[in-house]
Protein backbone atom coordinates (compact mmCIF):
# COMPACT_ATOMS: atom_id res chain seq x y z
CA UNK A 1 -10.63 7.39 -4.41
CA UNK A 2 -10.66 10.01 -1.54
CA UNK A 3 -7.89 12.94 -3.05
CA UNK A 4 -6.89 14.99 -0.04
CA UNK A 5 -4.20 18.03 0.03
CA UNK A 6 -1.56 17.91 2.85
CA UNK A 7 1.71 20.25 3.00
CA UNK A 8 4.85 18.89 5.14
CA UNK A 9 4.23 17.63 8.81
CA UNK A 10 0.62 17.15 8.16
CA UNK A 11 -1.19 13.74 8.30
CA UNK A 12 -3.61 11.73 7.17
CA UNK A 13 -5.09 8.89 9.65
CA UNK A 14 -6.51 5.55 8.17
CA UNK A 15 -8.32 3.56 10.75
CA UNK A 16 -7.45 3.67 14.31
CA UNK A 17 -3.81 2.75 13.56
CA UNK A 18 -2.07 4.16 10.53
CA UNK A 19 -0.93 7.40 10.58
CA UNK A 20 0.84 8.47 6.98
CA UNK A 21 2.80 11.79 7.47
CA UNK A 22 4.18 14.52 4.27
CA UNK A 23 7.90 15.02 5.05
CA UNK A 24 8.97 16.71 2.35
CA UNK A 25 7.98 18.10 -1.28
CA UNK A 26 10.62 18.25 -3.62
CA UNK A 27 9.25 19.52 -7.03
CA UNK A 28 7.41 16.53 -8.45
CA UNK A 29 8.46 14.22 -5.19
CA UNK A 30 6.82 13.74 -1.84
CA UNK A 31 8.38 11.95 1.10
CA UNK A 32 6.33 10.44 3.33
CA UNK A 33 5.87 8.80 6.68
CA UNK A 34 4.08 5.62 7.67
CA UNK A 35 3.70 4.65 11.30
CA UNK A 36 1.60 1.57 11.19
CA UNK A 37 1.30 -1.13 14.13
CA UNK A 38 3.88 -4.40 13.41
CA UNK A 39 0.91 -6.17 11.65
CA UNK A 40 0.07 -3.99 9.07
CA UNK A 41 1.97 -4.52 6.10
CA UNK A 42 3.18 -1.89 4.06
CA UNK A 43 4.53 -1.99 0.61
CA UNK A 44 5.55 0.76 -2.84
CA UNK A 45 2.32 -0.99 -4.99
CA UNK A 46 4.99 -1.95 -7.78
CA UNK A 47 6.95 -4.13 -4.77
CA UNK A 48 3.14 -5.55 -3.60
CA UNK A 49 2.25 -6.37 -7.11
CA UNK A 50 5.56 -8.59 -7.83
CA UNK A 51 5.12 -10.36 -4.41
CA UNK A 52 2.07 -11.17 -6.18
CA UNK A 53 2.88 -12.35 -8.89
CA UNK A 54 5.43 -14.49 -7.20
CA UNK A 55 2.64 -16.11 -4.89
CA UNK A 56 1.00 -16.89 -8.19
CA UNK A 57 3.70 -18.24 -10.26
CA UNK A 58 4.62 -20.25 -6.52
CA UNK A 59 0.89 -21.71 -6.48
CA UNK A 60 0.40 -22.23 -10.35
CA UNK A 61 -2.34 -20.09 -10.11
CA UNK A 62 -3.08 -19.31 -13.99
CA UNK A 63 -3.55 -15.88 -15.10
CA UNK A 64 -7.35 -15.89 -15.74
CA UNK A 65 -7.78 -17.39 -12.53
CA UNK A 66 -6.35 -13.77 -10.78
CA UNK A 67 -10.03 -12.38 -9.61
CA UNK A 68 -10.14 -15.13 -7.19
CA UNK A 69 -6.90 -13.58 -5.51
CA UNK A 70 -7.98 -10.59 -2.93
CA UNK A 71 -7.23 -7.22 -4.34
CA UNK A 72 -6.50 -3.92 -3.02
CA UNK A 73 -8.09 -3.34 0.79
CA UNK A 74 -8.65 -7.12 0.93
CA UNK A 75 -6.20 -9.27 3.16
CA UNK A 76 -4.46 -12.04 2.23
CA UNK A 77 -4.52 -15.00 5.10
């Protein structure tokens, strides 16, 4: 994991594309920014991990059977 410091209006670039901005710290809160082209999909990690589970309870896919699903940086076609 790359673990960079940023204060408000300053960004991070990921790619060519995504650009994730600080807005705001508020004590132990940080509000940020994600412009991202229409394709990219962008989601809080406790909202991508029940769409997730969802897929897998639509597909009967079976627990154990969850390393055969792509993970985190992988796409899912």
């Amino acid at each position: 994991m790359l673990v960079l410091t940023r204060r408000p209006n300053q960004s991070i670039v990921i790619g060519r594309d995504v650009v994730i901005t600080v807005l705001e710290v508020r004590g132990d809160q940080v509000r940020i920014g994600i412009k991202a082209p229409r394709e990219v999909t962008v989601h809080r990690e406790e909202v991508y991990a029940e769409i997730r589970r969802e897929n897998q309870r639509a597909a009967g896919v079976r627990a154990d059977d969850t390393a055969l699903l792509p993970t985190e940086g992988q796409h899912e076609q």
